[in-house]
C-alpha atoms as a PDB file:
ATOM      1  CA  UNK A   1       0.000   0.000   0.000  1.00  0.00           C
ATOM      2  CA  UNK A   2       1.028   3.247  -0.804  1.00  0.00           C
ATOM      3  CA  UNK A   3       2.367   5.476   2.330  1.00  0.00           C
ATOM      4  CA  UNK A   4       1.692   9.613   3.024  1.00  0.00           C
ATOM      5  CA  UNK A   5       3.917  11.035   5.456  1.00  0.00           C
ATOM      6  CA  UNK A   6       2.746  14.627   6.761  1.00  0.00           C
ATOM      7  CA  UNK A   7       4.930  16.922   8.755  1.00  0.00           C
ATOM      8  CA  UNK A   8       2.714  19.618  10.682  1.00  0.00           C
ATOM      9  CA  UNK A   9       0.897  21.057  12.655  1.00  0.00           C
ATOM     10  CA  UNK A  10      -0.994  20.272  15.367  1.00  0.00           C
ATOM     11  CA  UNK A  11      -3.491  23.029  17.302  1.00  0.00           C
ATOM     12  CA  UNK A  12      -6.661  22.389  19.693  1.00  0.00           C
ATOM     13  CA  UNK A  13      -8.682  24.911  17.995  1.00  0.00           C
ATOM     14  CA  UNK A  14     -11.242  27.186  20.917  1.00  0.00           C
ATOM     15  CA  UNK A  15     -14.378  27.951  18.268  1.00  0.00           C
ATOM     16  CA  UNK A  16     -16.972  30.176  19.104  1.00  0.00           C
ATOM     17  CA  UNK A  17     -19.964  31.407  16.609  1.00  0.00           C
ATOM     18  CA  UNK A  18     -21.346  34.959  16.246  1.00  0.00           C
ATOM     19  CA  UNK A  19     -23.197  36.216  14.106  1.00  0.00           C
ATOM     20  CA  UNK A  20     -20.583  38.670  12.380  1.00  0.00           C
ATOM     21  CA  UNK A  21     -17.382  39.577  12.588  1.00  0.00           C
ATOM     22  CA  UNK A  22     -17.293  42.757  15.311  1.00  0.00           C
ATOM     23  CA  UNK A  23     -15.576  45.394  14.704  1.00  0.00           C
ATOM     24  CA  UNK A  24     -12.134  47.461  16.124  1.00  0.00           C
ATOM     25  CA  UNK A  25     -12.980  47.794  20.126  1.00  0.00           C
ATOM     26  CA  UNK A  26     -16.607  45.796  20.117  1.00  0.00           C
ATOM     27  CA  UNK A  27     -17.757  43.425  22.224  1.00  0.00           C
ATOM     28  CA  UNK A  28     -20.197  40.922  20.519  1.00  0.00           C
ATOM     29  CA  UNK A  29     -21.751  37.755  22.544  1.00  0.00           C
ATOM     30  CA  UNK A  30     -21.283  34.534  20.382  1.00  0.00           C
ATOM     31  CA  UNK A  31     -22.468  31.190  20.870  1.00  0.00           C
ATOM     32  CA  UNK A  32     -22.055  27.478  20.853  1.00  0.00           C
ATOM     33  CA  UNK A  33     -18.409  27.249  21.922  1.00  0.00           C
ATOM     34  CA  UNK A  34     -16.444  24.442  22.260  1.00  0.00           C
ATOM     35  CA  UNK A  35     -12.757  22.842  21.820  1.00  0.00           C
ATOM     36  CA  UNK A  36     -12.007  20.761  18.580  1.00  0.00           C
ATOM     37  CA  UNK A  37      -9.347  19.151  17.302  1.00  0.00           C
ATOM     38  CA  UNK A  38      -7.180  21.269  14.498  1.00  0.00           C
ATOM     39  CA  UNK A  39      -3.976  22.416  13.078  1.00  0.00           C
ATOM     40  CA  UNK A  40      -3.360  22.290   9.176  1.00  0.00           C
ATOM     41  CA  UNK A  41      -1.293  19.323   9.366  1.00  0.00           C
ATOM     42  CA  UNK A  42      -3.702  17.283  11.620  1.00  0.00           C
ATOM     43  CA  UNK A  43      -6.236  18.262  10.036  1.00  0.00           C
ATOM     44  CA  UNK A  44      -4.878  16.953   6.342  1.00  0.00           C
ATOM     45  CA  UNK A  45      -3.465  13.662   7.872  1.00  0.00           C
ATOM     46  CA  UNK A  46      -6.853  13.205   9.058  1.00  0.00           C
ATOM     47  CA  UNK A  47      -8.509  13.568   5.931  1.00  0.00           C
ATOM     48  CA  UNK A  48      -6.106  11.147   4.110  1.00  0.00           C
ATOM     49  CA  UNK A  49      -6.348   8.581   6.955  1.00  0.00           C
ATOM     50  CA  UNK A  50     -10.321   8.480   6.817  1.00  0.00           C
ATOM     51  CA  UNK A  51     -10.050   8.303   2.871  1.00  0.00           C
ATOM     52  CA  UNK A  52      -8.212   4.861   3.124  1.00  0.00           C
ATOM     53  CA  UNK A  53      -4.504   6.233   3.116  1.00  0.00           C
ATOM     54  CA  UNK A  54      -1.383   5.093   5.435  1.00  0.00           C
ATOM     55  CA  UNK A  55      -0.220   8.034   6.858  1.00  0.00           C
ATOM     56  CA  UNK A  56       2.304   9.018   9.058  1.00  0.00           C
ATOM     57  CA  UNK A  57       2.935  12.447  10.901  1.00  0.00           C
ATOM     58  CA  UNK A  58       5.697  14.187  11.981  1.00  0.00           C
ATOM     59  CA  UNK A  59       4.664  17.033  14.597  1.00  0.00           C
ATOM     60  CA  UNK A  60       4.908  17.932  18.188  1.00  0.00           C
ATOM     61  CA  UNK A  61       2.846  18.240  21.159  1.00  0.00           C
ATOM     62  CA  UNK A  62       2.820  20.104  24.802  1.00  0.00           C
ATOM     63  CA  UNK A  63       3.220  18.411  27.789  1.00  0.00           C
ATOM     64  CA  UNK A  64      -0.440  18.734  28.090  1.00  0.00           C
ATOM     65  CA  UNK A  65      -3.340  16.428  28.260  1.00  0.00           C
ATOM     66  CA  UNK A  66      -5.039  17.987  25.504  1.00  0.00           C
ATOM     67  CA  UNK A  67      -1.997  17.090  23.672  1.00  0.00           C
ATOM     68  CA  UNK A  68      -1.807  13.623  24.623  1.00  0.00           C
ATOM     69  CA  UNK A  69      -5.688  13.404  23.884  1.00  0.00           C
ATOM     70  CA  UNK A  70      -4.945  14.554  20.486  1.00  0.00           C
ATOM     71  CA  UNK A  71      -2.475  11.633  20.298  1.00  0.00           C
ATOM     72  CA  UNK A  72      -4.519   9.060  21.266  1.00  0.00           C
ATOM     73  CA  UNK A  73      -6.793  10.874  18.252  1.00  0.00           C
ATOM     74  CA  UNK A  74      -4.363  10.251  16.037  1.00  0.00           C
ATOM     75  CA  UNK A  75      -4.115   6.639  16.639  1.00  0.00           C
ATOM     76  CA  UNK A  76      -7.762   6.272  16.789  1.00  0.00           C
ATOM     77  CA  UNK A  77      -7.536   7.568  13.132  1.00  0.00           C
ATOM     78  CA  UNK A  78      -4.494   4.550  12.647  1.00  0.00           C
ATOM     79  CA  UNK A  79      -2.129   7.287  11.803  1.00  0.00           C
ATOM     80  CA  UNK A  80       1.275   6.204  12.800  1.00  0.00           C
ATOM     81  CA  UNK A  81       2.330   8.556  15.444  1.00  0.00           C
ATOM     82  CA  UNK A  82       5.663   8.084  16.107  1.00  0.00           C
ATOM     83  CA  UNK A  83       7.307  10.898  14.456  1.00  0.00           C
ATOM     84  CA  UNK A  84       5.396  13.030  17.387  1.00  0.00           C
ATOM     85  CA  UNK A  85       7.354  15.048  20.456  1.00  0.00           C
ATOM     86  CA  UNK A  86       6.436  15.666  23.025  1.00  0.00           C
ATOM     87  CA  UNK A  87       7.776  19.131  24.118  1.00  0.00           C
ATOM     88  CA  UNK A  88       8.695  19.838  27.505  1.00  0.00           C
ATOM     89  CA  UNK A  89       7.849  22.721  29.320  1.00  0.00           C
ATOM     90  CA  UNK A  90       5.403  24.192  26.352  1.00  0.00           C
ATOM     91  CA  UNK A  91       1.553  24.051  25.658  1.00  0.00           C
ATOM     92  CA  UNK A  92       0.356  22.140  22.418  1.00  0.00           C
ATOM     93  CA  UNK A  93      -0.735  24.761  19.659  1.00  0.00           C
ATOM     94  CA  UNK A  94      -3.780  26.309  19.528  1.00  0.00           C
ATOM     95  CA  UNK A  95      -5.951  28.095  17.338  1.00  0.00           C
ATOM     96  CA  UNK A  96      -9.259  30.550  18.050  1.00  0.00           C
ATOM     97  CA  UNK A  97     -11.679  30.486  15.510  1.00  0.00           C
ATOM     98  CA  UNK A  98     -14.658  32.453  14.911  1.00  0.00           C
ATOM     99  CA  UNK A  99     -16.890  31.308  12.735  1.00  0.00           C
ATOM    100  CA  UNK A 100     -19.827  34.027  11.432  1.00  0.00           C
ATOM    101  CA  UNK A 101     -23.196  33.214  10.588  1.00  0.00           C
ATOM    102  CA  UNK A 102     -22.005  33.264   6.985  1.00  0.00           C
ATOM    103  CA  UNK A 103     -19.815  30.581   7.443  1.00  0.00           C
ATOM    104  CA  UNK A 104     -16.433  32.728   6.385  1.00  0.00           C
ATOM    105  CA  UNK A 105     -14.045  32.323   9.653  1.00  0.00           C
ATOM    106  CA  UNK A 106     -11.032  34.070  11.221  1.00  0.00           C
ATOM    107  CA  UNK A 107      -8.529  32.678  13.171  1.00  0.00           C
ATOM    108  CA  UNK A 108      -5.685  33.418  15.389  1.00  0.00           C
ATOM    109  CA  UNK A 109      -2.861  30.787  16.139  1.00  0.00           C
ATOM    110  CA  UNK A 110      -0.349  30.865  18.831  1.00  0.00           C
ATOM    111  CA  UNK A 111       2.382  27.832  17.598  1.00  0.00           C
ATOM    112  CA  UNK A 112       2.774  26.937  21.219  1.00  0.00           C
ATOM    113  CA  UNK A 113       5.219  22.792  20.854  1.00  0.00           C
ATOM    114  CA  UNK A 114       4.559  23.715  16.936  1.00  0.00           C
ATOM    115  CA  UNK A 115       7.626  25.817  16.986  1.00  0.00           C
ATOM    116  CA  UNK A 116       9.886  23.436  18.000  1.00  0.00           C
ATOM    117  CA  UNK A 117       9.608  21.228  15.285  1.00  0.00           C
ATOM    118  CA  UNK A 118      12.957  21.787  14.520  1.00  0.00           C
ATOM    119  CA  UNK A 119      15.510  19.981  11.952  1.00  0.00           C
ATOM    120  CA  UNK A 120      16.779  17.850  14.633  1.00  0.00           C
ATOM    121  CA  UNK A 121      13.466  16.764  14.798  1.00  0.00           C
ATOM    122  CA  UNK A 122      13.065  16.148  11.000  1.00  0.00           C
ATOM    123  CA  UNK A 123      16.334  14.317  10.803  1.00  0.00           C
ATOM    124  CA  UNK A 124      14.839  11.697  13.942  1.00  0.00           C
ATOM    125  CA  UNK A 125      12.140  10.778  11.447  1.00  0.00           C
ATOM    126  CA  UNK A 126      14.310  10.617   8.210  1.00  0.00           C
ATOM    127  CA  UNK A 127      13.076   7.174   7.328  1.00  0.00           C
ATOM    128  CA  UNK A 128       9.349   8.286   7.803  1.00  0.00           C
ATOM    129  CA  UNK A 129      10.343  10.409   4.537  1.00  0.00           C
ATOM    130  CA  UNK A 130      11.632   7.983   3.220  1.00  0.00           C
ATOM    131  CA  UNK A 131       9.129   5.361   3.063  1.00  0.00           C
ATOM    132  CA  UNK A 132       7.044   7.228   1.918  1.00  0.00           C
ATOM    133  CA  UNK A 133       5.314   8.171  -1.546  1.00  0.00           C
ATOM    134  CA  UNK A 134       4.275  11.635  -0.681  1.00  0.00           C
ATOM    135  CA  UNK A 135       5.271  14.206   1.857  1.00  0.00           C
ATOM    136  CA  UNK A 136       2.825  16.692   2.463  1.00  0.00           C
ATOM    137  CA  UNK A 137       3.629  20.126   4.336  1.00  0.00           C
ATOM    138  CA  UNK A 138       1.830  23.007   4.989  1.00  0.00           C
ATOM    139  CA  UNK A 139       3.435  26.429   6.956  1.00  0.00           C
ATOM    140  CA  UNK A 140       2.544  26.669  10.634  1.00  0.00           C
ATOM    141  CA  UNK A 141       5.706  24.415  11.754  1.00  0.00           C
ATOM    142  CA  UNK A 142       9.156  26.335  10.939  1.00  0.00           C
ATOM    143  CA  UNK A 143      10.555  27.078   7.536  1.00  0.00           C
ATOM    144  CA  UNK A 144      13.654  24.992   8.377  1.00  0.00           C
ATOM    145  CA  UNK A 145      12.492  22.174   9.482  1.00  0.00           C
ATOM    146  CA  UNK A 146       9.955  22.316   6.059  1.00  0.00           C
ATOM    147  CA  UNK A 147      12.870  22.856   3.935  1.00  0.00           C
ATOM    148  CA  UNK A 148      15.114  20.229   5.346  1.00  0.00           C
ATOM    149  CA  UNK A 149      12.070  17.951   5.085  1.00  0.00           C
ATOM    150  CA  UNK A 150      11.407  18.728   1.624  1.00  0.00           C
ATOM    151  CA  UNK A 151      15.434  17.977   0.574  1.00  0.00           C
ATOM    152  CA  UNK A 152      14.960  14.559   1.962  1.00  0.00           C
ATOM    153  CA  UNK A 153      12.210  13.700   0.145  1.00  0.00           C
ATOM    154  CA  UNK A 154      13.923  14.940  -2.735  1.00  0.00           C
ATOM    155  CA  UNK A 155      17.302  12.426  -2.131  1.00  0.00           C
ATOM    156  CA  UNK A 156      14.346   9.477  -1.779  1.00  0.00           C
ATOM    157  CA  UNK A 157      12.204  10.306  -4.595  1.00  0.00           C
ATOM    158  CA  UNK A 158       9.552  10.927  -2.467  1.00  0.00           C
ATOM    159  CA  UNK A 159       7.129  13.741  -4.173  1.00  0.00           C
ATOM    160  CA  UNK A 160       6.592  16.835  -2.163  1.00  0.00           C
ATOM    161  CA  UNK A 161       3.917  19.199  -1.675  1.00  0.00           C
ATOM    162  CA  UNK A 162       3.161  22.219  -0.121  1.00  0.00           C
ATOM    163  CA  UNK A 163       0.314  23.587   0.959  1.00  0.00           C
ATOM    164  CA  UNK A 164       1.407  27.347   1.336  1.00  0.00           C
ATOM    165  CA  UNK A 165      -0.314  27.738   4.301  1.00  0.00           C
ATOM    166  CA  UNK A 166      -0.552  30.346   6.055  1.00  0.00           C
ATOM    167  CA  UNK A 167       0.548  32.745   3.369  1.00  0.00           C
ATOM    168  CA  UNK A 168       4.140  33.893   3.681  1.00  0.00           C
ATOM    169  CA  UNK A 169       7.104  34.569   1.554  1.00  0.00           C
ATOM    170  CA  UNK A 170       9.286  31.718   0.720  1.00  0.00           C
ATOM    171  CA  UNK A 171      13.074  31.199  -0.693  1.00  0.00           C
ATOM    172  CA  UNK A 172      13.477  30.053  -4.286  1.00  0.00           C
ATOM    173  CA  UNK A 173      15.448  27.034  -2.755  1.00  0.00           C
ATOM    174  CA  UNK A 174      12.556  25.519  -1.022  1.00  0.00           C
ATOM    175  CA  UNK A 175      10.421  26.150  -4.349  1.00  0.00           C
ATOM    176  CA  UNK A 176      12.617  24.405  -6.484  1.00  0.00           C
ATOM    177  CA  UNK A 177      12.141  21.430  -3.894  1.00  0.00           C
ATOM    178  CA  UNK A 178       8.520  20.632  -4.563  1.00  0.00           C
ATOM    179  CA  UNK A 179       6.955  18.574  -7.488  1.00  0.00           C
ATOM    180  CA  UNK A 180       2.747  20.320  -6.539  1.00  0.00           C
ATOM    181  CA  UNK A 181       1.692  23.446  -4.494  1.00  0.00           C
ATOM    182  CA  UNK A 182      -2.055  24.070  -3.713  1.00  0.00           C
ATOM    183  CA  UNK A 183      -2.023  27.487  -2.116  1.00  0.00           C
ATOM    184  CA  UNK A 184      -5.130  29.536  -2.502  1.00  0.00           C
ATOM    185  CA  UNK A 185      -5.616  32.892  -4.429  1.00  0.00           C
ATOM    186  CA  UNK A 186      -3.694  34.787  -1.668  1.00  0.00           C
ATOM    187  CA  UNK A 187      -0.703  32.970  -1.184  1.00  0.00           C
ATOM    188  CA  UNK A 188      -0.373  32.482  -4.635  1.00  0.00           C
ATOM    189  CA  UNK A 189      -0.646  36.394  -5.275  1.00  0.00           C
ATOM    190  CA  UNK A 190       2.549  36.128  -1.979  1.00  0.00           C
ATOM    191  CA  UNK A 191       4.475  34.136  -3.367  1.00  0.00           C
ATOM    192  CA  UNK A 192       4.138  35.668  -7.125  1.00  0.00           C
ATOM    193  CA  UNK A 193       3.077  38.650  -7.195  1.00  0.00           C
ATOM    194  CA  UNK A 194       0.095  38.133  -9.373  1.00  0.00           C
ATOM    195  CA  UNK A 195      -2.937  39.193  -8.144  1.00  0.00           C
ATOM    196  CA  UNK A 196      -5.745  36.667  -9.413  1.00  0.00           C
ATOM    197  CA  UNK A 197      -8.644  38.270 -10.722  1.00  0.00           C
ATOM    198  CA  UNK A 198      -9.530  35.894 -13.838  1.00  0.00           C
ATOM    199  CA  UNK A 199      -8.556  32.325 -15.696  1.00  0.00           C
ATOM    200  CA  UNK A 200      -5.647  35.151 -17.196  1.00  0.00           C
ATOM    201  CA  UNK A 201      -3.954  36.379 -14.154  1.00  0.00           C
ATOM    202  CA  UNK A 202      -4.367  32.635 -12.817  1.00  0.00           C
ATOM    203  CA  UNK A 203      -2.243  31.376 -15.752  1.00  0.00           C
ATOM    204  CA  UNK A 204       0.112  34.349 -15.064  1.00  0.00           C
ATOM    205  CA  UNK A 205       0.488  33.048 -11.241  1.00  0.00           C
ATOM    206  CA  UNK A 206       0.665  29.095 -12.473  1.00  0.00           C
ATOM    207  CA  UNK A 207       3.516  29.730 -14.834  1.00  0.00           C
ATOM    208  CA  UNK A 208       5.476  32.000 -12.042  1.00  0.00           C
ATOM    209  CA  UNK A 209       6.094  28.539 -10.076  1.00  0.00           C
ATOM    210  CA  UNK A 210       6.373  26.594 -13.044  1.00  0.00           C
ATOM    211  CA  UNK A 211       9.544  28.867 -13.235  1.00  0.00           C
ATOM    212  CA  UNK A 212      10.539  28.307  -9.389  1.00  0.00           C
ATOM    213  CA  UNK A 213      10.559  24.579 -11.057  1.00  0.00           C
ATOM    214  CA  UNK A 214       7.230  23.384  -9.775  1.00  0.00           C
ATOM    215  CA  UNK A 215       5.821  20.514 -11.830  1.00  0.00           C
ATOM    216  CA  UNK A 216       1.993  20.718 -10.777  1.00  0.00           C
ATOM    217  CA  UNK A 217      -0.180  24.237 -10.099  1.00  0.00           C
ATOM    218  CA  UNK A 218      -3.583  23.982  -7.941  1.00  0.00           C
ATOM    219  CA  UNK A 219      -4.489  27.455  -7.103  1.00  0.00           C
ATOM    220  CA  UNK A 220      -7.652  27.005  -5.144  1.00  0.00           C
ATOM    221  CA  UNK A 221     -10.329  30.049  -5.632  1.00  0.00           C
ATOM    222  CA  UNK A 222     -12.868  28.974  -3.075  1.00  0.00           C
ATOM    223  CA  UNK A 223     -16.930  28.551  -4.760  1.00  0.00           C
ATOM    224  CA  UNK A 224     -15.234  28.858  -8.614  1.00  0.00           C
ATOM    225  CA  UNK A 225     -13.111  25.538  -7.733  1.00  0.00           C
ATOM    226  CA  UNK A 226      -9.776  25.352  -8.520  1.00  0.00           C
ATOM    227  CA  UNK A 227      -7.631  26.362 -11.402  1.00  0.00           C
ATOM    228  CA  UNK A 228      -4.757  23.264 -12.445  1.00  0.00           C
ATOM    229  CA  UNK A 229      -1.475  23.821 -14.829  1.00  0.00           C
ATOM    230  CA  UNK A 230       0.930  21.346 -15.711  1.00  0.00           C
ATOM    231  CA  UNK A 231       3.951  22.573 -16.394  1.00  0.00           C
ATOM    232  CA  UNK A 232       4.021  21.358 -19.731  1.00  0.00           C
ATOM    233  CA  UNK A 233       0.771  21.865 -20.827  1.00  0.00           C
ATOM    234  CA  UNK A 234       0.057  24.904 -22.879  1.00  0.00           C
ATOM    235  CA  UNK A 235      -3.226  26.012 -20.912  1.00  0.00           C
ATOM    236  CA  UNK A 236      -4.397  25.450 -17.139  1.00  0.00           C
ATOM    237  CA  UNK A 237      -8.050  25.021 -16.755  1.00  0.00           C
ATOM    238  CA  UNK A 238     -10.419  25.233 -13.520  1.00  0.00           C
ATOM    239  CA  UNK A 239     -11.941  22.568 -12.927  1.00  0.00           C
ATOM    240  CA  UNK A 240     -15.578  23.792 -10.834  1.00  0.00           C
ATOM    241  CA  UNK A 241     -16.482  22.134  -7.329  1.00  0.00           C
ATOM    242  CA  UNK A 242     -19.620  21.204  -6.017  1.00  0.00           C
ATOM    243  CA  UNK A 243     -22.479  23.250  -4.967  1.00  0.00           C
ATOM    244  CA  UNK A 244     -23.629  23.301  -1.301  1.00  0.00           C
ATOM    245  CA  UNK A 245     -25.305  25.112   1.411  1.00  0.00           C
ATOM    246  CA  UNK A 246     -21.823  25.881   3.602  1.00  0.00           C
ATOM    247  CA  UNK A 247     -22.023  25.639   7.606  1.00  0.00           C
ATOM    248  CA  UNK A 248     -18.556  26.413   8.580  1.00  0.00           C
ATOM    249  CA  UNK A 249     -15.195  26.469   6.257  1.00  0.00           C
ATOM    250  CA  UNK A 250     -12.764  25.510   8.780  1.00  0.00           C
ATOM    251  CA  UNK A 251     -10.553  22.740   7.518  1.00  0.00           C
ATOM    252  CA  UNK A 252     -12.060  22.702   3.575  1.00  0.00           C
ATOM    253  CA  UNK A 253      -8.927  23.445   2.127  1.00  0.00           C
ATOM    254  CA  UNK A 254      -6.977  20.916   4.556  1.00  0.00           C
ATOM    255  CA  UNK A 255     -10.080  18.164   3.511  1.00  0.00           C
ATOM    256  CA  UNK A 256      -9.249  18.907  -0.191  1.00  0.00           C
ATOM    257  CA  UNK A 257      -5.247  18.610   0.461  1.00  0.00           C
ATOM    258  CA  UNK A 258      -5.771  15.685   2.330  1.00  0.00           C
ATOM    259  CA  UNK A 259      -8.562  14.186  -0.586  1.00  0.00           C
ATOM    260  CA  UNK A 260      -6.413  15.081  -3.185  1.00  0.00           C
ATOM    261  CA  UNK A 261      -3.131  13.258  -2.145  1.00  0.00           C
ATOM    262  CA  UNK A 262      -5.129  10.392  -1.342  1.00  0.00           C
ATOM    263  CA  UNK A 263      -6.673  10.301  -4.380  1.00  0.00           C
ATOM    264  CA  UNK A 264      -3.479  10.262  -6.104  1.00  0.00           C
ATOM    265  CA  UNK A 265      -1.924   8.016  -4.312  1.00  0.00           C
ATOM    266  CA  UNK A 266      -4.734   5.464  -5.688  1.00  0.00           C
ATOM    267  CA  UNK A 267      -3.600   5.864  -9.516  1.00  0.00           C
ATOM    268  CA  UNK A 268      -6.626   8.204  -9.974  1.00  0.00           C
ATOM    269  CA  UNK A 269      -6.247  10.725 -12.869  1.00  0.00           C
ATOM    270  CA  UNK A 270      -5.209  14.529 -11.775  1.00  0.00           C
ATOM    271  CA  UNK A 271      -9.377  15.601 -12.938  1.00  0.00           C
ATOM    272  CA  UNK A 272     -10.647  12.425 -11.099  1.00  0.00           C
ATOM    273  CA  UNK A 273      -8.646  13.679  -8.075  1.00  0.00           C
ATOM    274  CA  UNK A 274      -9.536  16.907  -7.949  1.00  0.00           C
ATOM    275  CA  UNK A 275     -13.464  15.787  -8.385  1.00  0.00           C
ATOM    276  CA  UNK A 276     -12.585  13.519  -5.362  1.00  0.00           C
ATOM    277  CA  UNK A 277     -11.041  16.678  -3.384  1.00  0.00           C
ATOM    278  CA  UNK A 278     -13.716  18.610  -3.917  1.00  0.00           C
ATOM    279  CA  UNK A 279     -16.685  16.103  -3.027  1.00  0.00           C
ATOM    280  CA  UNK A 280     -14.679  15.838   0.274  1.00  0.00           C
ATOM    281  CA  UNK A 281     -14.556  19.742   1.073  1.00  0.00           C
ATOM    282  CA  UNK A 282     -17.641  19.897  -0.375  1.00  0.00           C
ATOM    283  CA  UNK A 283     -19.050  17.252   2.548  1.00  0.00           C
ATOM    284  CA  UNK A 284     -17.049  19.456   4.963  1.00  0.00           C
ATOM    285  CA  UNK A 285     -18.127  22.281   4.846  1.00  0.00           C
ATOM    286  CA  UNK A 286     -21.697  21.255   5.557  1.00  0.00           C
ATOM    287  CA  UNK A 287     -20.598  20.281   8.994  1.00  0.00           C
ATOM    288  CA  UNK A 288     -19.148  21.950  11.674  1.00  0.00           C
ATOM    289  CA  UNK A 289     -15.669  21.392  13.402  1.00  0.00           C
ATOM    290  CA  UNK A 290     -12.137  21.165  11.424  1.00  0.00           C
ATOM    291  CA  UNK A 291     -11.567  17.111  12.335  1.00  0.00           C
ATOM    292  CA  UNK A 292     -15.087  16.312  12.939  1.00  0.00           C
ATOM    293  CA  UNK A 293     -16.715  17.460  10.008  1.00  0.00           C
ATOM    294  CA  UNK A 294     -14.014  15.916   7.344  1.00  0.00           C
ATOM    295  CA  UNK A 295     -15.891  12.659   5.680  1.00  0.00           C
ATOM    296  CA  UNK A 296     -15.398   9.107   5.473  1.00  0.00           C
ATOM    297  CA  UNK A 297     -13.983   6.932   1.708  1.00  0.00           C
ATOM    298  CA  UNK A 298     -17.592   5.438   1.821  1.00  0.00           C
ATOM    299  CA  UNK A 299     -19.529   9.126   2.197  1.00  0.00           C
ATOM    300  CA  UNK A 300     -17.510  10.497  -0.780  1.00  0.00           C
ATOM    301  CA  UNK A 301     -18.346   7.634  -2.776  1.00  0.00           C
ATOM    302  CA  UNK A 302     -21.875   7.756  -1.912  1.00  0.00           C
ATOM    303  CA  UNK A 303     -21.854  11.739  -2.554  1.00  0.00           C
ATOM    304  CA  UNK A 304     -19.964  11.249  -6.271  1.00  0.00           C
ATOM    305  CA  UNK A 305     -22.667   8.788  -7.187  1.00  0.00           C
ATOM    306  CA  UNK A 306     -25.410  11.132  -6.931  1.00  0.00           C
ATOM    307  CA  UNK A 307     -23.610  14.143  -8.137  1.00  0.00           C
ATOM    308  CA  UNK A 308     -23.138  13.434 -12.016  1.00  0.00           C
ATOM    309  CA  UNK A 309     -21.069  16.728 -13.766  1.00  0.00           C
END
């Protein structure tokens, strides 16, 4: 069987609802809070593991119960866990999200054990990397640990991708590391300098990494779906997702990262894959939570066969 290894993060996200986003110095009441388990990597490991994927995760926790809980998760999910610290003397990551009546969120992180996922850490788990078909990394764990992960994979021929997230700027020499990128219309506009308005300035932004060296472009542009280039192909295209009555957003994009790899991984064709990814997010972001609300292999299945476009 084919193996994922992600390296991430790992956050107990504090979620609260209100009804919109307040403004500078206003107090709002929200409601229905509670404590979830989150962090972009998680979250995306997660995903993959439900979809029928061995994964793997390299991350780190506090010396908290909430981190050890998150653990145990993890297992739960039969994700092997052994590339995880446990850091002494810090709190595991967390995130607060609020989540408006619209369903758009905004979050604030503090990195907490997430910032010690250092290179010593990476080179521990070297053979993790190694085993494995894909890495997949996203950007709330520190650039050099993410770098010296992605040269490994390149020594092992294991592919790499990056999901830009959050959006920051990023050395050429980490770009010309990774084979697919998936950021969405803001960090590709960071990481360009293209601002994507239309299928044009999309292309414009897809050829920019092409020229970092970057074999496969997914810029993701939320309800549109998501435009793909190949490097050598001529002309991207975007390929639309599914329509749906959206609850709360938290963890779509990490359910379509997660989707999509596993998808691959199965020999599925780059449109079947992205058809997959979407389904997924799509099933997401009719539920609540990040973790909780990302779907099971057999609910995809059984949303693809009554969704025929």
């Amino acid at each position: 069987m084919k193996k994922l290894c992600v390296l991430g993060s790992i956050n107990v996200d504090h979620v609260i609802h209100i009804p919109q986003f307040p403004q500078a110095g206003e107090t709002l009441t929200g409601y229905d809070y509670h404590q979830a388990f989150g962090g972009k990597g998680a979250n995306q490991a997660v995903a993959a593991a439900r979809l029928g994927t061995e994964v793997s995760f390299i991350g780190a926790i506090g010396e908290d119960d909430i981190g050890q809980t998150m653990k145990n998760s993890f297992a739960n999910e039969k994700i092997n866990t052994q590339g995880i610290a446990v850091i002494a003397g810090q709190n595991t990551g967390l995130a607060m999200i609020q989540v408006a009546d619209s369903g758009e969120n905004s979050i604030v992180i503090s990195a907490g054990a997430n910032a010690s996922l250092d290179e010593t850490r990476v080179l521990q788990h070297k053979a993790l990397i190694a085993e494995a078909d894909y890495l997949l990394m996203q950007l709330e764990t520190p650039l050099p640990a993410v770098s010296l992960a992605a040269k490994f994979a390149k020594e092992t021929g294991t592919k790499v991708v990056l999901n830009p997230a959050p959006a920051k700027p990023l050395p050429k020499e980490l770009l010309a590391l990774v084979d697919m990128i998936t950021p969405n219309e803001t960090e590709a506009e960071i990481l360009t300098g293209v601002k994507i308005v239309d299928e044009q300035t999309a292309y414009q932004a897809a050829q920019a990494f092409h020229q970092f060296g970057i074999e496969l472009v997914l810029i993701t542009l939320g309800e549109r779906g998501v435009y793909v280039s190949q490097k050598d192909n001529q002309a991207g295209e975007i390929i639309a997702g599914f329509k749906v009555e959206a609850k709360d957003t938290t963890a779509a994009g990490d359910t379509f990262n997660g989707a999509l790899i596993s998808a691959l991984m199965e020999q599925k064709t780059l449109n079947q894959a992205i058809r997959f990814a979407h389904a997924a997010a799509a099933i997401s972001v009719t539920r609540k939570g990040a973790q909780s609300s990302i779907p099971y292999l057999a609910e995809v299945g059984e949303f693809l066969s009554k969704c025929h476009h």
